[in-house]
N, C-alpha and C. Protein backbone atom coordinates (compact mmCIF):
# COMPACT_ATOMS: atom_id res chain seq x y z
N UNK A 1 -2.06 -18.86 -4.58
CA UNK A 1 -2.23 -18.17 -3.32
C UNK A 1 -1.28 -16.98 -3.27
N UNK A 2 -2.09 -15.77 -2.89
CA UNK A 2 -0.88 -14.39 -2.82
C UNK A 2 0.30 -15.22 -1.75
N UNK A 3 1.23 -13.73 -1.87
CA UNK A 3 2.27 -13.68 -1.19
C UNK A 3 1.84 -12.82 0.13
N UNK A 4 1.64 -12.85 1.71
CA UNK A 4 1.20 -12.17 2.93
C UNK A 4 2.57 -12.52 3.73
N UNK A 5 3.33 -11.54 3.56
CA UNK A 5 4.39 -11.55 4.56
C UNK A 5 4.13 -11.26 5.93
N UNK A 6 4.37 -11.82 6.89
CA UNK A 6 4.11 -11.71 8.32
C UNK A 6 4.83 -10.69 9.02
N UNK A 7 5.58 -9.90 8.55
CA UNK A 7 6.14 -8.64 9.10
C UNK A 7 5.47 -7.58 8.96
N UNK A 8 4.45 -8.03 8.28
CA UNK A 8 3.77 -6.03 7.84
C UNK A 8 2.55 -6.40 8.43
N UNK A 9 2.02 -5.19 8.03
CA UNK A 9 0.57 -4.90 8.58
C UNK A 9 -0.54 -4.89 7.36
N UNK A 10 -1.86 -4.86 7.42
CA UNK A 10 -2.53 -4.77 6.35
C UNK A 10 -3.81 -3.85 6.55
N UNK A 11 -4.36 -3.60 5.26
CA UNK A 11 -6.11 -3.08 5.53
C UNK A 11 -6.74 -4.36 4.90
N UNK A 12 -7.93 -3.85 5.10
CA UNK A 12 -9.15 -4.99 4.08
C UNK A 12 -9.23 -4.58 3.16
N UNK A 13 -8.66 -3.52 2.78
CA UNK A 13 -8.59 -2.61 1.14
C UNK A 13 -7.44 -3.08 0.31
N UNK A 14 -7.05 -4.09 1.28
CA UNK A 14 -5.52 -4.27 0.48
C UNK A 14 -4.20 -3.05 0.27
N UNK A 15 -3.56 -2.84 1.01
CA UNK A 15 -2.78 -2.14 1.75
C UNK A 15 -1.58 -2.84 2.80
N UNK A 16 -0.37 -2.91 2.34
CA UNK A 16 0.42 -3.29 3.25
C UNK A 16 0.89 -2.21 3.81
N UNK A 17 1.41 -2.26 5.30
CA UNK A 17 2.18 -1.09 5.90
C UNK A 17 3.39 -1.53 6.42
N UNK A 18 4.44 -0.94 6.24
CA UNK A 18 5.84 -1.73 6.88
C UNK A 18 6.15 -0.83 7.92
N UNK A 19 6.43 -1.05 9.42
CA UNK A 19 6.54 -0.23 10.36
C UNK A 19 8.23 0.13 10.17
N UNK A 20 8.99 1.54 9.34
CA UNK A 20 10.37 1.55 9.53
C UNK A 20 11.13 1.55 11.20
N UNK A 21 10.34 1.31 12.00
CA UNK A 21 11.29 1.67 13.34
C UNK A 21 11.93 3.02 13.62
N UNK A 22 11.20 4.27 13.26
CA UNK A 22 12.12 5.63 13.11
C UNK A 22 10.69 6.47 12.82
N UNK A 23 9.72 5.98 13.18
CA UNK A 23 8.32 6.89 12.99
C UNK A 23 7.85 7.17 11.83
N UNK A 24 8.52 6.14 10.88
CA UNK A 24 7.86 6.53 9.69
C UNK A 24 7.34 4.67 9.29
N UNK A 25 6.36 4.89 7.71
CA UNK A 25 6.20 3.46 7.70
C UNK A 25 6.24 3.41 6.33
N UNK A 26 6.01 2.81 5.56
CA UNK A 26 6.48 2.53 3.74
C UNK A 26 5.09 1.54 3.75
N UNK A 27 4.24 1.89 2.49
CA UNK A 27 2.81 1.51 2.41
C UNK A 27 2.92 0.98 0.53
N UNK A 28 2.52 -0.01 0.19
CA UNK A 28 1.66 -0.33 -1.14
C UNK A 28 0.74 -1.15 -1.11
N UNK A 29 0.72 -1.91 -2.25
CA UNK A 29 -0.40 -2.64 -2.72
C UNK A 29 0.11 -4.27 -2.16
N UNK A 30 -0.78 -4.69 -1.62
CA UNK A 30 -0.89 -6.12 -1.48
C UNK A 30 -0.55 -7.38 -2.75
N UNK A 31 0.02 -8.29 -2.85
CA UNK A 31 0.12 -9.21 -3.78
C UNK A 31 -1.11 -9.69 -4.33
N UNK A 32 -1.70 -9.94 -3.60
CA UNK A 32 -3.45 -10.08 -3.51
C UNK A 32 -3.76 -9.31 -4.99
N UNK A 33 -3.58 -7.38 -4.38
CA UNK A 33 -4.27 -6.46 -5.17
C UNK A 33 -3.55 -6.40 -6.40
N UNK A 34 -2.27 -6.37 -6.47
CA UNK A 34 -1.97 -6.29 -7.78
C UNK A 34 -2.30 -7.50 -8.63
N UNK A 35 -2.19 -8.73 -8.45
CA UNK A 35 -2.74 -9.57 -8.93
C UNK A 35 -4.17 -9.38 -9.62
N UNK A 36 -5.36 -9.02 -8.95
CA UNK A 36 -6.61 -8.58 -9.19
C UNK A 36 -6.39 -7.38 -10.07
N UNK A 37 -5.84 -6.56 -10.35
CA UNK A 37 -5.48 -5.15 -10.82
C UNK A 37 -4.99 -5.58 -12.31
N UNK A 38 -4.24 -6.58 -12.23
CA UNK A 38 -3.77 -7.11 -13.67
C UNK A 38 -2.18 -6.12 -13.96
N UNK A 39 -1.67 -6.06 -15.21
CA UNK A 39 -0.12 -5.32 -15.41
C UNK A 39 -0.74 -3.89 -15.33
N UNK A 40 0.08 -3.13 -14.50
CA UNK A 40 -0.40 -1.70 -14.03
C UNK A 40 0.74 -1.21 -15.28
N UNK A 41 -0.13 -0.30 -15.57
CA UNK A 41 0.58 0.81 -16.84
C UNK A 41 0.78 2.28 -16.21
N UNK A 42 0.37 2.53 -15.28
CA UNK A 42 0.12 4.06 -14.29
C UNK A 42 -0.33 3.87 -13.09
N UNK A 43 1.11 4.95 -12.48
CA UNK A 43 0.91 4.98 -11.15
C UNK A 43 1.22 6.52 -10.70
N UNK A 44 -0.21 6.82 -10.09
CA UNK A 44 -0.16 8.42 -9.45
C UNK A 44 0.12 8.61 -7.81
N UNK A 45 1.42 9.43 -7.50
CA UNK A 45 1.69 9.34 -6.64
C UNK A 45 1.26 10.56 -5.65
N UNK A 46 0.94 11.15 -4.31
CA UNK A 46 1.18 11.89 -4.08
C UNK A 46 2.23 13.17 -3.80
N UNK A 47 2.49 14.42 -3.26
CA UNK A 47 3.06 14.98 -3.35
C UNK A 47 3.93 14.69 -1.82
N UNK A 48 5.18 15.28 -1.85
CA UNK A 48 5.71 15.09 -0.49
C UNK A 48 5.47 15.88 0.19
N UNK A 49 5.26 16.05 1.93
CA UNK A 49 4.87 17.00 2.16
C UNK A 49 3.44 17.42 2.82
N UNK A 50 2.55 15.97 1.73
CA UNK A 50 0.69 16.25 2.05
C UNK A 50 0.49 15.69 2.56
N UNK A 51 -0.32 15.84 3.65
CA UNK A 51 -1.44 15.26 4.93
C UNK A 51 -2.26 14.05 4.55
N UNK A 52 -2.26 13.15 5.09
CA UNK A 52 -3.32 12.25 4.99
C UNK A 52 -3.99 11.75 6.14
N UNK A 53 -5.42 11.93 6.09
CA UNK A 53 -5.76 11.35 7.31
C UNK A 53 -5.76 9.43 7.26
N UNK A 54 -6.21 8.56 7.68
CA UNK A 54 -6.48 7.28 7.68
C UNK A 54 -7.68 7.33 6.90
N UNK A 55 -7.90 6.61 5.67
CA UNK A 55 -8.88 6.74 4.62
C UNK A 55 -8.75 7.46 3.73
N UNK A 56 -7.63 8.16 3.69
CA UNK A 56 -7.86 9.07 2.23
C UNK A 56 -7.22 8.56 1.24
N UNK A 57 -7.45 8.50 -0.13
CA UNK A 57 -7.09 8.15 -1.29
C UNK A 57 -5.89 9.41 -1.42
N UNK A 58 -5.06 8.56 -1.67
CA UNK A 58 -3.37 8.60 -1.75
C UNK A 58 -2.47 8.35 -2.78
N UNK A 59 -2.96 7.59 -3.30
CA UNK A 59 -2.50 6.57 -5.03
C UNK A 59 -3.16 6.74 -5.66
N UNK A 60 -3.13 6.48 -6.85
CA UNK A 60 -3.93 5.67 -7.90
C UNK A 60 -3.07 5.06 -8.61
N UNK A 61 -3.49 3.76 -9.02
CA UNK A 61 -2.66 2.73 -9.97
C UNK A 61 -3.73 1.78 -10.62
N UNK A 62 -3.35 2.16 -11.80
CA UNK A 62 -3.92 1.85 -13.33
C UNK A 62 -3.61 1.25 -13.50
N UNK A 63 -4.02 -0.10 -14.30
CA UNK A 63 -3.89 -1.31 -15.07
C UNK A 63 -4.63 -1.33 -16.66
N UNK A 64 -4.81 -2.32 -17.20
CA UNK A 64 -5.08 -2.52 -18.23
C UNK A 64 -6.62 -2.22 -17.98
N UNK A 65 -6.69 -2.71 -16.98
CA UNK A 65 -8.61 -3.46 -16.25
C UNK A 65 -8.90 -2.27 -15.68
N UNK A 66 -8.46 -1.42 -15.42
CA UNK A 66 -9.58 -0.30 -14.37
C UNK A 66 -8.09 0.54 -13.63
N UNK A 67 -8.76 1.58 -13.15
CA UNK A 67 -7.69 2.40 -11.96
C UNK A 67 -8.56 2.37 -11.00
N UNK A 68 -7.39 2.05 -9.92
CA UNK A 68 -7.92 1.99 -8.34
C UNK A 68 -7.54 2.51 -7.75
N UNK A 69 -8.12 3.67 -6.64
CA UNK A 69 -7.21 4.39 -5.61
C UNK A 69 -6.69 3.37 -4.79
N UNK A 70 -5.62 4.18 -4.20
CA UNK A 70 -5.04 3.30 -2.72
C UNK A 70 -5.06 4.20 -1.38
N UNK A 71 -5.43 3.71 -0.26
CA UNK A 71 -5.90 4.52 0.82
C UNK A 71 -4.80 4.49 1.98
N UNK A 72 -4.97 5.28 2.89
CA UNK A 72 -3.63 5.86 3.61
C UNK A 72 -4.10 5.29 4.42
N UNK A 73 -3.65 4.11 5.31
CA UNK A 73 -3.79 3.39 6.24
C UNK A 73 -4.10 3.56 7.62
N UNK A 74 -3.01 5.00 7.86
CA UNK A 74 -2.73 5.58 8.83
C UNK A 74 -2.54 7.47 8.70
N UNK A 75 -2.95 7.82 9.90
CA UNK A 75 -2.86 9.42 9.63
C UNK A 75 -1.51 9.43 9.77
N UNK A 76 -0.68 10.97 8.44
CA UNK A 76 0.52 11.13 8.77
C UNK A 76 0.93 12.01 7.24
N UNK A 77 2.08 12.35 6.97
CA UNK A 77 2.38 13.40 6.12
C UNK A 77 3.47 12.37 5.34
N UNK A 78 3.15 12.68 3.87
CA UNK A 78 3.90 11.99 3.22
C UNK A 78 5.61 12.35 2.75
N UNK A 79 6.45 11.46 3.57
CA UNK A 79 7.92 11.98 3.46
C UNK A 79 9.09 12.02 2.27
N UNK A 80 8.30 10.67 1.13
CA UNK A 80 8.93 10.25 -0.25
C UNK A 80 7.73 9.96 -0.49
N UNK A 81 7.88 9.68 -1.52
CA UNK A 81 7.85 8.64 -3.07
C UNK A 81 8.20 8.07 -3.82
N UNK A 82 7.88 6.71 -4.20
CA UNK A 82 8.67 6.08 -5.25
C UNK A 82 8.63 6.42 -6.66
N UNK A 83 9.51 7.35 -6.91
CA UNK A 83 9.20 8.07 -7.79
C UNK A 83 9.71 7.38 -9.49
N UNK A 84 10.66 5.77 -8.90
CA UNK A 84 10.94 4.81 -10.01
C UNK A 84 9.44 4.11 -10.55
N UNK A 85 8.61 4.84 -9.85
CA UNK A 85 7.23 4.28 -10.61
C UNK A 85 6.48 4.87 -12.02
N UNK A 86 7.32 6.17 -12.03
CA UNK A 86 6.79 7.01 -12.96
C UNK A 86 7.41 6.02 -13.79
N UNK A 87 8.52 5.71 -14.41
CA UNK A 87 9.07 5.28 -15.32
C UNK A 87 8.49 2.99 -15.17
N UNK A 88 8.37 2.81 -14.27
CA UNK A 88 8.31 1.20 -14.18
C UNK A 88 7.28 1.16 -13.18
N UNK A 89 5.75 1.74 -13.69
CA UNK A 89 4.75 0.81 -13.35
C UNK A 89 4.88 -0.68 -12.85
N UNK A 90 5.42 -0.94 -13.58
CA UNK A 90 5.37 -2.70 -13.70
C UNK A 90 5.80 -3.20 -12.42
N UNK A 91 6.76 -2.94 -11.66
CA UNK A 91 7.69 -2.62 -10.53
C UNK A 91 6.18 -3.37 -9.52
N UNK A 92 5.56 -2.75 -9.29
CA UNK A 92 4.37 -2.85 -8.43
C UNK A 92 3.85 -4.12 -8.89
N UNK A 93 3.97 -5.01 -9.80
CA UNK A 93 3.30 -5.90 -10.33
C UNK A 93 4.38 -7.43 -9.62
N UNK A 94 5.67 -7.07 -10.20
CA UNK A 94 6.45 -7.68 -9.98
C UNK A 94 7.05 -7.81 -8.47
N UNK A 95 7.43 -7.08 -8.14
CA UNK A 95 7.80 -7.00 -6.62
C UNK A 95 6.81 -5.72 -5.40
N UNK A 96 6.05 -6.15 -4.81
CA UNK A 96 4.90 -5.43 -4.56
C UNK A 96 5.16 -5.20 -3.13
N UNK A 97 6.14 -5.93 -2.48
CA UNK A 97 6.67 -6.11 -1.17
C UNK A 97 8.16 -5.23 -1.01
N UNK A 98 8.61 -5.04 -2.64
CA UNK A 98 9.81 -4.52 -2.71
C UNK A 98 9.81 -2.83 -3.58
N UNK A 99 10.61 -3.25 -4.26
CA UNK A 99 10.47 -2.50 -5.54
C UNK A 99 9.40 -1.47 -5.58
N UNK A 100 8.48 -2.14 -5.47
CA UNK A 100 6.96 -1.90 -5.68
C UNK A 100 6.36 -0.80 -5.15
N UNK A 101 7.08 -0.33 -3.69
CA UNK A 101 6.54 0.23 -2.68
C UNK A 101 5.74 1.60 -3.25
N UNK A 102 4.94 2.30 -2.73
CA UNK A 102 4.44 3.50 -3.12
C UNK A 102 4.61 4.80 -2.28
N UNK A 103 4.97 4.82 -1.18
CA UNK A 103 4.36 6.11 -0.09
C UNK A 103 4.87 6.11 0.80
N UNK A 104 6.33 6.55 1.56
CA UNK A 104 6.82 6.65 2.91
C UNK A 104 6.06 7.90 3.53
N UNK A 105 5.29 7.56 5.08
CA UNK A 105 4.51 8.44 5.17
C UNK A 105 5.46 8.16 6.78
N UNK A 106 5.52 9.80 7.59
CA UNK A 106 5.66 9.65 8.77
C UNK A 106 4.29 10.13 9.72
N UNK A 107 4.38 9.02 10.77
CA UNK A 107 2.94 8.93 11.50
C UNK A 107 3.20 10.33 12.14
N UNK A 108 1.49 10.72 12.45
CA UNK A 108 1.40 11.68 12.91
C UNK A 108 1.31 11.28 14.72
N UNK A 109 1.49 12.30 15.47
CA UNK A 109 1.82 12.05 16.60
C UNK A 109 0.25 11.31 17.18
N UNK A 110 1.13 10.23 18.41
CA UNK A 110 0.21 9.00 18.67
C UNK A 110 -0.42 8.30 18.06
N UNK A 111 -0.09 8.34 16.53
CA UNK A 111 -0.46 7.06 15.63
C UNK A 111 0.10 5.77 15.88
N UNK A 112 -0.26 4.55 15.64
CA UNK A 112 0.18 3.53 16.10
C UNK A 112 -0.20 2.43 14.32
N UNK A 113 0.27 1.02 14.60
CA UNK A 113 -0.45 0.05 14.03
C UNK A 113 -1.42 -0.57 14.56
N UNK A 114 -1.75 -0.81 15.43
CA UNK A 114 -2.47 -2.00 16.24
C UNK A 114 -3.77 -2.08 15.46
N UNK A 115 -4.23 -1.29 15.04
CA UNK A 115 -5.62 -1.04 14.57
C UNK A 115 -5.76 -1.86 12.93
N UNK A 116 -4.42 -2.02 12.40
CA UNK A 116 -4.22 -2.87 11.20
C UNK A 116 -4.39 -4.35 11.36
N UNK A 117 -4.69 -5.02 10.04
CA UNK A 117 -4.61 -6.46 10.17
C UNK A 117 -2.93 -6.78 10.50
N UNK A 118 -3.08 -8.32 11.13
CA UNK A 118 -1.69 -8.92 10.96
C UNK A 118 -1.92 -9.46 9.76
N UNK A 119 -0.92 -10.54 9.84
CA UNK A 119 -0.74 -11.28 8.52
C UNK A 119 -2.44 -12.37 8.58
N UNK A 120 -2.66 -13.16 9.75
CA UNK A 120 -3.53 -14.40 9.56
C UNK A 120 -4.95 -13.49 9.30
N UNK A 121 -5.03 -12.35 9.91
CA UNK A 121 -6.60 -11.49 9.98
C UNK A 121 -6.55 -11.06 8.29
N UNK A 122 -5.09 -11.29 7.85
CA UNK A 122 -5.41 -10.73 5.99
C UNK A 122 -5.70 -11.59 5.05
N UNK A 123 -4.99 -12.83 5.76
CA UNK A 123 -5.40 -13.70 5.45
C UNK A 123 -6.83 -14.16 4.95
N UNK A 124 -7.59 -14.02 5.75
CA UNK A 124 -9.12 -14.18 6.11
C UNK A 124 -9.62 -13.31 4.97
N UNK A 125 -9.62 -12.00 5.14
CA UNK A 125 -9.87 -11.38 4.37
C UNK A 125 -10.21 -12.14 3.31
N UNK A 126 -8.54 -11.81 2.80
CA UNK A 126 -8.66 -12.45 1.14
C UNK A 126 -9.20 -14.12 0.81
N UNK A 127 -9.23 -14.76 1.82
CA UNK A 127 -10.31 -15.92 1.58
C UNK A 127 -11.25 -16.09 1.16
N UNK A 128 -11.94 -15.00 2.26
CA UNK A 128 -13.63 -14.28 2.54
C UNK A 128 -13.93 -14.21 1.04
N UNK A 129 -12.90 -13.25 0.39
CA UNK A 129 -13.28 -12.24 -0.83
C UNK A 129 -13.02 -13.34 -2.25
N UNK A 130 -12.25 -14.64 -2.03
CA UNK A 130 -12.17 -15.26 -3.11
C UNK A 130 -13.15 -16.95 -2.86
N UNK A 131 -14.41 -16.52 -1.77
CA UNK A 131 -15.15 -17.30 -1.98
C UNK A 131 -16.42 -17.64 -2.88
């Protein structure tokens, strides 16, 4: 059974969002997804700086098995990057909650979470999808 920490937020795309308390939020891949993804060998990050609306492909992270984009949860401009990914892919495999992270994005004005899964609605999800 993945790891679904109850502090974050989620998509059905597999997407965690961590709300920092300071208008910004820190976004990767679900335990779920990297799991399914297999040992990631490449990870493309965006630039700092660029716009994302909610839905846009933001990532990409490569595995052995396929590359998958990762989608921007929320509208907002991207403030970092984990840029220890260029060098330790793996990072994302291993600690996906930590380490792992991909994308500090700050929300754009009147963005919120509410519209994300909690933890039990991601739950479901990934049930749904491993029936």
């Amino acid at each position: 059974m993945s790891e679904i920490p109850t502090e974050l937020r989620y998509t059905s795309s597999h997407e965690w969002v961590e709300d920092q308390g300071d208008g910004t939020v820190t976004l990767g891949v679900t335990d779920h997804a990297q799991d399914a993804l297999g040992d990631l060998v490449f990870v493309e990050l965006p630039e700092v700086g660029q716009e994302l609306a909610a839905g846009d492909a933001c990532a990409v992270v490569e595995s052995v098995k396929a590359a998958s984009d990762v989608y921007a949860p929320v509208k907002g401009s991207v403030v970092e990057v984990n840029e220890e990914l260029e060098e330790h892919p793996e990072y994302v495999n291993e600690d996906p909650y930590g380490k792992g992270w991909l994308v500090r994005l700050e929300l754009a004005e009147g963005v919120g979470l509410d519209d994300l899964l909690d933890a039990a609605a991601y739950q479901a999800v990934v049930e749904a999808e491993e029936e």
